[in-house]
C-alpha atoms as a PDB file:
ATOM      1  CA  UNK A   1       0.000   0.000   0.000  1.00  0.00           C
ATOM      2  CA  UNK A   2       1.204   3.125  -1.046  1.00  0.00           C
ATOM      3  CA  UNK A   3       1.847   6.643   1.267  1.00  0.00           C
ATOM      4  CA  UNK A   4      -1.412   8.049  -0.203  1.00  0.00           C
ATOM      5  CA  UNK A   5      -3.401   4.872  -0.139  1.00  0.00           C
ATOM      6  CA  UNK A   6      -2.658   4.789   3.604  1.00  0.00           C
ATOM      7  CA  UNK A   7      -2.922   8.372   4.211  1.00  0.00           C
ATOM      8  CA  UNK A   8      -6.488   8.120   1.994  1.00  0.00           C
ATOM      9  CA  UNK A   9      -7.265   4.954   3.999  1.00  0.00           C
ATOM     10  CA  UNK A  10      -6.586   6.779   7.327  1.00  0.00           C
ATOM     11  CA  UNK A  11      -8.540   9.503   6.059  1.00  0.00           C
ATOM     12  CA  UNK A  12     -11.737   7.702   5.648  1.00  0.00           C
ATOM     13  CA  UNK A  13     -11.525   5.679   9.409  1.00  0.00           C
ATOM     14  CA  UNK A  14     -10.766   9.093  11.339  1.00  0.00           C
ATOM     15  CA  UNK A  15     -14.334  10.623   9.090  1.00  0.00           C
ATOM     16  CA  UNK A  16     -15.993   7.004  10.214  1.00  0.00           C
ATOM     17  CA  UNK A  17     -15.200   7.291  14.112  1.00  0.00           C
ATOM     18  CA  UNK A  18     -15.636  11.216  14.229  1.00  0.00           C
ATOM     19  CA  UNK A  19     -19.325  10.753  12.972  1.00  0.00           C
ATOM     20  CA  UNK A  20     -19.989   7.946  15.703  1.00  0.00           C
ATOM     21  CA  UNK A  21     -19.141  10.099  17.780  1.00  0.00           C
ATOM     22  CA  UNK A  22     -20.720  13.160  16.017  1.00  0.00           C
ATOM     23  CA  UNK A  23     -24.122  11.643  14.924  1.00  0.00           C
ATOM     24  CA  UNK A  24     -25.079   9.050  18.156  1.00  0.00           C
ATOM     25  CA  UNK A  25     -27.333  12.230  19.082  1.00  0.00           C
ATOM     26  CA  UNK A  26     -30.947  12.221  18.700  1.00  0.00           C
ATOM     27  CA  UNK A  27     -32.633  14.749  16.514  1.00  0.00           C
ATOM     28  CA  UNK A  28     -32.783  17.025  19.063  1.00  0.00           C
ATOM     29  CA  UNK A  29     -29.139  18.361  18.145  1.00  0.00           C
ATOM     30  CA  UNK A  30     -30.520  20.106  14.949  1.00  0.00           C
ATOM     31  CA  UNK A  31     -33.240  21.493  16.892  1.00  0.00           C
ATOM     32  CA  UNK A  32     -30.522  22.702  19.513  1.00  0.00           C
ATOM     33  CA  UNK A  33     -28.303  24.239  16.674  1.00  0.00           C
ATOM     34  CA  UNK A  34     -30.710  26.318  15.047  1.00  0.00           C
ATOM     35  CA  UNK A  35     -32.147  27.483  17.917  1.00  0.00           C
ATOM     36  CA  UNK A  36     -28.458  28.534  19.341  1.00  0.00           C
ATOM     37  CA  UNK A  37     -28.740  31.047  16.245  1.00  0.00           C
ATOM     38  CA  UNK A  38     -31.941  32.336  16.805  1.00  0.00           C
ATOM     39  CA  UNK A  39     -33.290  31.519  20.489  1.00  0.00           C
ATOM     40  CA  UNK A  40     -29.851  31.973  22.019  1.00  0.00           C
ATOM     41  CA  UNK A  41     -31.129  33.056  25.070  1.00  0.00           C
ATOM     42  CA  UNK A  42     -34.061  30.251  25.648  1.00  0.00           C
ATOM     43  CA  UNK A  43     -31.136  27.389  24.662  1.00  0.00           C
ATOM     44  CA  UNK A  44     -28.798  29.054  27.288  1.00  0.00           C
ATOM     45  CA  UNK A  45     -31.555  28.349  30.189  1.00  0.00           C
ATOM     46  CA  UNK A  46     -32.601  25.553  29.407  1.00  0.00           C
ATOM     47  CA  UNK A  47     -29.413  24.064  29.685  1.00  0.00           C
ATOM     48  CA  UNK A  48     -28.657  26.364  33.074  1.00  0.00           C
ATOM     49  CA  UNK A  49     -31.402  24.563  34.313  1.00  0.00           C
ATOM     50  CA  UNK A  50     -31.034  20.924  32.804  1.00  0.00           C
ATOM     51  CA  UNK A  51     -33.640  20.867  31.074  1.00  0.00           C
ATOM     52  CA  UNK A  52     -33.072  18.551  28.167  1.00  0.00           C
ATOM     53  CA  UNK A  53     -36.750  18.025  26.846  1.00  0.00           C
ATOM     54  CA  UNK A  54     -36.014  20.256  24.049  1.00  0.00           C
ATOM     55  CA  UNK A  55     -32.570  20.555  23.427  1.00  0.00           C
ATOM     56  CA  UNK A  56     -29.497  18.642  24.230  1.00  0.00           C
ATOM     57  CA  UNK A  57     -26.437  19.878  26.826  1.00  0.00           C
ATOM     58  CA  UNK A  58     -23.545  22.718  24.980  1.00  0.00           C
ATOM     59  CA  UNK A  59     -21.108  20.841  25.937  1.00  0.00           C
ATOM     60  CA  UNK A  60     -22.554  17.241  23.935  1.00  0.00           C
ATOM     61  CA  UNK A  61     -22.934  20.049  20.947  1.00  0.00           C
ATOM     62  CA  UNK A  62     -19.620  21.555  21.003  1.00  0.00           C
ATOM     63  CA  UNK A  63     -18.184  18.024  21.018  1.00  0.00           C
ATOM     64  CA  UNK A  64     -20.350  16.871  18.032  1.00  0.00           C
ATOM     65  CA  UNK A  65     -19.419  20.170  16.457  1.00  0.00           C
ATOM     66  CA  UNK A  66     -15.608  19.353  16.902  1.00  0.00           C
ATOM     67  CA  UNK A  67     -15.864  15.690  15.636  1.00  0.00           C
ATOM     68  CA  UNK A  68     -17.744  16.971  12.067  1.00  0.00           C
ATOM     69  CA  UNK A  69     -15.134  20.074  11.935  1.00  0.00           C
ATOM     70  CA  UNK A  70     -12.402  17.586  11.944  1.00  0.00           C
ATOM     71  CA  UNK A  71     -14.366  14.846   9.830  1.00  0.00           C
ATOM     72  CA  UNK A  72     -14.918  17.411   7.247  1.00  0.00           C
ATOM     73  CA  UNK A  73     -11.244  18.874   7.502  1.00  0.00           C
ATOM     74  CA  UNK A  74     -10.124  15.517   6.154  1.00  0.00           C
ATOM     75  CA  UNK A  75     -12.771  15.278   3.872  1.00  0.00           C
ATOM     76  CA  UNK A  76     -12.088  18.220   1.621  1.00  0.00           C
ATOM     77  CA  UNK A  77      -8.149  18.508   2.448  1.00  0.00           C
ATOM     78  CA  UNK A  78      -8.630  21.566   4.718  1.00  0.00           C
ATOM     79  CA  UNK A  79      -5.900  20.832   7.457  1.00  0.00           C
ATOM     80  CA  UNK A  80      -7.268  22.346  10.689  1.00  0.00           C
ATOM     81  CA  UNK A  81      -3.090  22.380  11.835  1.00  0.00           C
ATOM     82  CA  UNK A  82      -0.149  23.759   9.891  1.00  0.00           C
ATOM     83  CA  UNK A  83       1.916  21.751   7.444  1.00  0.00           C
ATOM     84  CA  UNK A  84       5.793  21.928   8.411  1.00  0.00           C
ATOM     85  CA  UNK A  85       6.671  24.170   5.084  1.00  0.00           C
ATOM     86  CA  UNK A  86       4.239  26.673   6.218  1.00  0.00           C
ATOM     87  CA  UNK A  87       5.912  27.254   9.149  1.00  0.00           C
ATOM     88  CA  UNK A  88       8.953  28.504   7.541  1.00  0.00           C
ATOM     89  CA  UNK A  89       7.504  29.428   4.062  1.00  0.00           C
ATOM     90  CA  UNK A  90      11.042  31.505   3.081  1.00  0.00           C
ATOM     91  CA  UNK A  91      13.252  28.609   4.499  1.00  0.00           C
ATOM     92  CA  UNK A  92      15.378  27.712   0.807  1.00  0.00           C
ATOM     93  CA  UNK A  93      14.740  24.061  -0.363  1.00  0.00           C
ATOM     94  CA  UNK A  94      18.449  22.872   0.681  1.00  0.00           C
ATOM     95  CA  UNK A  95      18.183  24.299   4.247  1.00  0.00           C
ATOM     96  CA  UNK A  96      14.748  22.962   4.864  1.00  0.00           C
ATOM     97  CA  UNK A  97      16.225  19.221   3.252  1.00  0.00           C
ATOM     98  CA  UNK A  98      18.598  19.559   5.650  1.00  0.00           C
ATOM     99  CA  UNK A  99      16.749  20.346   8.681  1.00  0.00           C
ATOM    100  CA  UNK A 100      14.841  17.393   7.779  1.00  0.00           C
ATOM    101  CA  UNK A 101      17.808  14.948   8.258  1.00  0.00           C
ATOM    102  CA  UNK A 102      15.669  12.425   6.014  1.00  0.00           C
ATOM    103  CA  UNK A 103      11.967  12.508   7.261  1.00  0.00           C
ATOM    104  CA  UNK A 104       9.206  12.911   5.098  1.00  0.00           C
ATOM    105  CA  UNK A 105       7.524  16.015   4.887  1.00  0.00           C
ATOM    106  CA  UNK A 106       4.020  14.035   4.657  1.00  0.00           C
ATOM    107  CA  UNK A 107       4.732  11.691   7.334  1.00  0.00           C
ATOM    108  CA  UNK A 108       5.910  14.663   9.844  1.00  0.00           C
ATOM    109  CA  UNK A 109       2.077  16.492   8.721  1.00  0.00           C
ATOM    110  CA  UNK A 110      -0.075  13.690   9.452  1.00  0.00           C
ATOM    111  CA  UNK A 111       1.924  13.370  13.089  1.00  0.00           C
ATOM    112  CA  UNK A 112       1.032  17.220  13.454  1.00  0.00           C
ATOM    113  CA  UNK A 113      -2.785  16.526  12.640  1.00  0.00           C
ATOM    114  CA  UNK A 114      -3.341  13.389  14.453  1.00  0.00           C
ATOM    115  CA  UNK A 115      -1.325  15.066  17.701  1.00  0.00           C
ATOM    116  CA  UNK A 116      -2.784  18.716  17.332  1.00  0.00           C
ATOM    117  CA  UNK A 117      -6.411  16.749  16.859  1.00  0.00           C
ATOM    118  CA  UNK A 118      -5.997  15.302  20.378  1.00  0.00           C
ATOM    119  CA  UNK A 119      -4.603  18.308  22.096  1.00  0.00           C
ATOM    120  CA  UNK A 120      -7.829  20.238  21.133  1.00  0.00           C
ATOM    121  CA  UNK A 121      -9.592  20.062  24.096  1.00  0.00           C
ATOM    122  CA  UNK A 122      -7.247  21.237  26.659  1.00  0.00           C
ATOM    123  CA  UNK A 123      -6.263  23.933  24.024  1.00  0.00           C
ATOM    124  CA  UNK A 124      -9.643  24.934  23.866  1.00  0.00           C
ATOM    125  CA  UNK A 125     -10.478  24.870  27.741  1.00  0.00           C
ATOM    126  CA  UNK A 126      -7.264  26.817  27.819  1.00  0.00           C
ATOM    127  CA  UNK A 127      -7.755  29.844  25.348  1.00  0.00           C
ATOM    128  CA  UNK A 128     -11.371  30.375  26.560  1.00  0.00           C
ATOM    129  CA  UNK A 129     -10.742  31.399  30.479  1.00  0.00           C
ATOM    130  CA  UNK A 130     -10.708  34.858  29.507  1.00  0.00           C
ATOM    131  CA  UNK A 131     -13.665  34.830  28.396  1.00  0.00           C
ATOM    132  CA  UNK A 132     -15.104  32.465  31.286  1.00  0.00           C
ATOM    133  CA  UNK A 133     -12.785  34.849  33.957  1.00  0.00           C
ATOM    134  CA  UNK A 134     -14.363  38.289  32.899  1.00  0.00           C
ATOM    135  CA  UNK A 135     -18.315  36.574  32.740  1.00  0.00           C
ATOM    136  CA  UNK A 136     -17.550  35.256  36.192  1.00  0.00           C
ATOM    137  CA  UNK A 137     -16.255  38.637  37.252  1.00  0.00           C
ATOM    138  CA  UNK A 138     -19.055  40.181  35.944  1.00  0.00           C
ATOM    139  CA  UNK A 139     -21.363  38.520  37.947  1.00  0.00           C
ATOM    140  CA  UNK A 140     -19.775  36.539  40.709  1.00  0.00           C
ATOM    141  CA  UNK A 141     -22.966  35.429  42.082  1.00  0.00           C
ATOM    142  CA  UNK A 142     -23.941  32.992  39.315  1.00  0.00           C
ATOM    143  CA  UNK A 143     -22.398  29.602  39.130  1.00  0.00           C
ATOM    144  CA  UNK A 144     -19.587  28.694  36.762  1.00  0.00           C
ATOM    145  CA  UNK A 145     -22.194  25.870  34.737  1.00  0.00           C
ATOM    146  CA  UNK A 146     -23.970  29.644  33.848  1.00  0.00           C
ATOM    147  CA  UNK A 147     -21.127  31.170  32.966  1.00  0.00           C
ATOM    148  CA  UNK A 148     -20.003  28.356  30.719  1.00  0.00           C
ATOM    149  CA  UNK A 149     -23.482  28.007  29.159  1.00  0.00           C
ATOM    150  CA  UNK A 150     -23.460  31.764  28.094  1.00  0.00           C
ATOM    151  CA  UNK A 151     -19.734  30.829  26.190  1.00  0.00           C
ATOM    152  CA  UNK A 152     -20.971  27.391  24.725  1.00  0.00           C
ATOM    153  CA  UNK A 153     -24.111  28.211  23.236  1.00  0.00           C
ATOM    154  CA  UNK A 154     -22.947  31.048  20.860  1.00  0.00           C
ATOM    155  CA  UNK A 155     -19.518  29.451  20.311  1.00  0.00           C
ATOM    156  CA  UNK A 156     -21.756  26.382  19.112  1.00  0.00           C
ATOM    157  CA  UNK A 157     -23.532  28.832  16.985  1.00  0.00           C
ATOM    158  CA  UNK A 158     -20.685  30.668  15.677  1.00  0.00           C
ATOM    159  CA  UNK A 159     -18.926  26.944  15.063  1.00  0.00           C
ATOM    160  CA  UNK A 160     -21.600  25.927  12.933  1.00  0.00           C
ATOM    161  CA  UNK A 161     -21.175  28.854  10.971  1.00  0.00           C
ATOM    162  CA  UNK A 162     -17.307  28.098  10.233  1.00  0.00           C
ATOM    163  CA  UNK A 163     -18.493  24.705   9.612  1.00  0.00           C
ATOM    164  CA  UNK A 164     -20.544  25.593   6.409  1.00  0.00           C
ATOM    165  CA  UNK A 165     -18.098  27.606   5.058  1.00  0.00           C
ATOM    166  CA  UNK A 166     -15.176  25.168   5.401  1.00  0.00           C
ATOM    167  CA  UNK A 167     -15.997  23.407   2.007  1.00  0.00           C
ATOM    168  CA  UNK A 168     -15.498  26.910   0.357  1.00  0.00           C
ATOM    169  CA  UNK A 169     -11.941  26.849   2.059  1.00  0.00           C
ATOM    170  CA  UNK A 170     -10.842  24.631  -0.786  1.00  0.00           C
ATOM    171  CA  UNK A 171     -11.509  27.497  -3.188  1.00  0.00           C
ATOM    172  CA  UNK A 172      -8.886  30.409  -1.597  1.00  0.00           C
ATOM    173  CA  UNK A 173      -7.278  31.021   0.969  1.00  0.00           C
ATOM    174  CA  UNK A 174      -9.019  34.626   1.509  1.00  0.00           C
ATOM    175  CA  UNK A 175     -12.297  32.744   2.705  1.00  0.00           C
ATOM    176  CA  UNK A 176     -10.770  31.810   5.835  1.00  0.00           C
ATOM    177  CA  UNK A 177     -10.814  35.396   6.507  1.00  0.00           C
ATOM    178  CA  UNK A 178     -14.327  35.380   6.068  1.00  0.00           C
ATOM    179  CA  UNK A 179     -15.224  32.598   7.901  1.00  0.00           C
ATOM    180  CA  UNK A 180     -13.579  33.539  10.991  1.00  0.00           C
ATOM    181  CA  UNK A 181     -15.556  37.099  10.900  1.00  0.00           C
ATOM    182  CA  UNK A 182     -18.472  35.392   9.928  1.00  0.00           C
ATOM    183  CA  UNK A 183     -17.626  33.569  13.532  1.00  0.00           C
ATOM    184  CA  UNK A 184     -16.975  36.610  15.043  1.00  0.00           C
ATOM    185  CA  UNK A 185     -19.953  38.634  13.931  1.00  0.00           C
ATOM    186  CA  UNK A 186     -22.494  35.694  14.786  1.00  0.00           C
ATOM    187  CA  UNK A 187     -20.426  35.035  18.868  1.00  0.00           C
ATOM    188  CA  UNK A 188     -20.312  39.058  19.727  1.00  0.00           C
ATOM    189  CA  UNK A 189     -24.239  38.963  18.641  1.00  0.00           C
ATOM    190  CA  UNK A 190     -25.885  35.893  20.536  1.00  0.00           C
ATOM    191  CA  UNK A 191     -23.497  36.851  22.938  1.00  0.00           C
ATOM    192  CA  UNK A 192     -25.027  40.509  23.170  1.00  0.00           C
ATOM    193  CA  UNK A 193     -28.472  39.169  23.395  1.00  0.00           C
ATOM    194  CA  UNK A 194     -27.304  36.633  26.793  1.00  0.00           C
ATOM    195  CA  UNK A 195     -25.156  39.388  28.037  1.00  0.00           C
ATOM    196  CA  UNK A 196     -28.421  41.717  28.170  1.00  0.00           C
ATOM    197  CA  UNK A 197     -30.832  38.793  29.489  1.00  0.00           C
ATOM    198  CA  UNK A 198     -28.545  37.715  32.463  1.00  0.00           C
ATOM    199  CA  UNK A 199     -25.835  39.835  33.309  1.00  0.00           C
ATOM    200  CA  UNK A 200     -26.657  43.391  32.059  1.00  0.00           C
ATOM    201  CA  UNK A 201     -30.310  45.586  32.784  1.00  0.00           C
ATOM    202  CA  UNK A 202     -29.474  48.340  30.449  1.00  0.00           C
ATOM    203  CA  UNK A 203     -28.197  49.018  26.690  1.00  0.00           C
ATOM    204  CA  UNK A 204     -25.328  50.876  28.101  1.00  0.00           C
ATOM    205  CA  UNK A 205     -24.320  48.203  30.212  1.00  0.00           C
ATOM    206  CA  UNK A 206     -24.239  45.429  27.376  1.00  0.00           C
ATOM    207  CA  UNK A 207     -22.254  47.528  25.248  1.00  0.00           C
ATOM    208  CA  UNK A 208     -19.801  47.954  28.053  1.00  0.00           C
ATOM    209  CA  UNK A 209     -19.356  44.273  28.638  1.00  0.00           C
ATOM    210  CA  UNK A 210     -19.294  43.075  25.224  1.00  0.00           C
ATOM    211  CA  UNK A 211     -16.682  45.523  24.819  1.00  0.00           C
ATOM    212  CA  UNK A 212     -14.894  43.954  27.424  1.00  0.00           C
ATOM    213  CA  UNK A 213     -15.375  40.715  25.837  1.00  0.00           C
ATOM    214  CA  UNK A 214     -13.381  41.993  22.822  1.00  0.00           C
ATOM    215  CA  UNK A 215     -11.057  43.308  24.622  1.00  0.00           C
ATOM    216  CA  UNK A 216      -9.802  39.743  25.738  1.00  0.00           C
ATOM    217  CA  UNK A 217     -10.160  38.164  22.208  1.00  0.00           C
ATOM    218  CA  UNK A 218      -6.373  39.224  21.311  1.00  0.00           C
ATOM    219  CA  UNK A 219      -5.557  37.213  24.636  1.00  0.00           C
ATOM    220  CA  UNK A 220      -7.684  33.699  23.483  1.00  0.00           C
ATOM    221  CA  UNK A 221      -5.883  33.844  20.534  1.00  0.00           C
ATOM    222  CA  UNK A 222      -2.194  34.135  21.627  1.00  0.00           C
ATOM    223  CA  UNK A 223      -3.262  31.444  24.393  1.00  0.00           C
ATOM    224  CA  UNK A 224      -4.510  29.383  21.467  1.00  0.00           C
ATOM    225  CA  UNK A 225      -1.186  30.196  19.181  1.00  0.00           C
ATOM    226  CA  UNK A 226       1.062  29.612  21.841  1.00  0.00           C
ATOM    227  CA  UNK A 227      -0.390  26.179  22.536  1.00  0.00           C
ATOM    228  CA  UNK A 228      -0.120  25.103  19.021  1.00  0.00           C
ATOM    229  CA  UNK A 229       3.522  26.143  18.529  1.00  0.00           C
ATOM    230  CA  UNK A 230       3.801  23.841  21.960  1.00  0.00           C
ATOM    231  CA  UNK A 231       1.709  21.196  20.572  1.00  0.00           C
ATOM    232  CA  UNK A 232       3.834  21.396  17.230  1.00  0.00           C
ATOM    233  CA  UNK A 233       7.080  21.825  18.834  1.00  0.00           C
ATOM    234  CA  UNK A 234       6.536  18.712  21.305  1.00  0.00           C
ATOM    235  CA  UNK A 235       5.737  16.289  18.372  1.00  0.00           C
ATOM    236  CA  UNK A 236       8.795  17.513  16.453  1.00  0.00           C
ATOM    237  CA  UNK A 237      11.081  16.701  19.453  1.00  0.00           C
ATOM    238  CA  UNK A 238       9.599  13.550  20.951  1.00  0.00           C
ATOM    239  CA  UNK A 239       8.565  11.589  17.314  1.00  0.00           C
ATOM    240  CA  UNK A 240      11.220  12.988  15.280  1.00  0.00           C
ATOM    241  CA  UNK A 241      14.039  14.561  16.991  1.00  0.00           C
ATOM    242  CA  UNK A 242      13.244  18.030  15.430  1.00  0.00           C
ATOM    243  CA  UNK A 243      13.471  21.878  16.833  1.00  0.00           C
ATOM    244  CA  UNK A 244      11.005  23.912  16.007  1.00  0.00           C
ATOM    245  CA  UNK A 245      13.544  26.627  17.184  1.00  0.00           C
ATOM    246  CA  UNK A 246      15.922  25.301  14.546  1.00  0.00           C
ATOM    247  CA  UNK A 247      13.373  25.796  11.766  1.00  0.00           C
ATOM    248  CA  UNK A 248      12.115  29.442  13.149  1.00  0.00           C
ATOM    249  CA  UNK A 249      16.285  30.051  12.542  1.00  0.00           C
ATOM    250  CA  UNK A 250      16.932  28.735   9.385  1.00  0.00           C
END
């Protein structure tokens, strides 16, 4: 079996045990989902209250989410991690051979996906406490399972949003740029509308905390960064015996 025919073959059982765990939901995701777009605020309390009649827990969402993200990632060749030449895109040809000291390039990717793929939870727990710290400081009387409800739902929402755009990935580069605002645009909203039904009583006072909110986005995404380059760095040294460093410097 060839590199590809493995790599294809790989591939397909990753897409096979994401949806498992992806699709053994009842229909009551879907409901869940849309709603998260457009009753944000009535998905948020039911869950705060664990009520599952209607709609199924954030958390079981944002893991579905993850699994089709990834499913569909390796579906339509959208790597959701760097590839080792685009870490050093002006690294010359001979330097970069060298560096290599005989691995393959492919081999040394699909070690970065598979590892990055199972760091993604503690990356994500990780680069979302700012947002969890400044919801809990702005209203320390309501219990962290709020607080975390008010994040999940429109990161669910906003999720599903990247989601349908990542087929269009394929096509250029640019519409990752899009996709992320679209993200953006559809989080700051819903959460605007659960900022104003459980921690805010006026306009003025929503405005001021979503502001705050986007204040600490430069922070999630340096936490998330910086755990990658770990992530990636970690794999290089312990599977390969590579630097990271010694690419950066090249």
């Amino acid at each position: 079996m060839t590199d590809k025919e493995r790599s294809n073959q790989k591939d397909y059982e990753l897409i096979d045990s994401i949806s498992v765990a992806a699709f053994d939901v009842d229909a009551r995701i879907f409901r869940t989902l849309w709603h998260s777009v457009i009753r944000a605020p009535d998905v948020a309390l039911a869950a705060i209250k664990g009520d599952y009649t209607r709609y199924i827990s954030p958390v079981r969402v944002l893991i579905a989410l993850f699994g089709i993200q990834l499913g569909l990632a390796a579906l339509f060749g959208s790597p959701m991690t760097p590839t080792i030449e685009s870490l050093a895109p002006q690294v010359t040809p001979d330097r970069f051979a060298a560096w290599l000291n005989g691995h393959d390039p492919a081999a040394i990717d699909r070690a970065l996906e598979d590892g990055v793929a199972l760091m993604l939870w503690p990356m994500t727990i990780l680069s979302s406490l700012p947002f969890l710290l400044l919801l809990k400081l702005y209203r320390p009387s309501l219990k962290f399972w709020t607080h975390l409800c008010v994040f999940l739902v429109p990161t669910n929402a906003s999720t599903m949003v990247f989601i349908l755009l990542l087929p269009a990935l394929m096509l250029s580069d640019s519409v990752l740029f899009i996709a992320m605002t679209a993200m953006l645009a559809v989080y700051f909203g819903l959460t605007g509308k659960l900022i104003s039904r459980f921690y805010s009583r006026s306009a003025l006072g929503t405005a001021l905390r979503i502001g705050g909110l986007i204040l600490v986005l430069p922070f999630t995404f340096i936490i998330s960064g910086a755990c990658q380059i770990l992530a990636v760095s970690w794999i290089l040294d312990s599977q390969f015996g590579l630097s990271l460093l010694g690419l950066f410097q090249l």
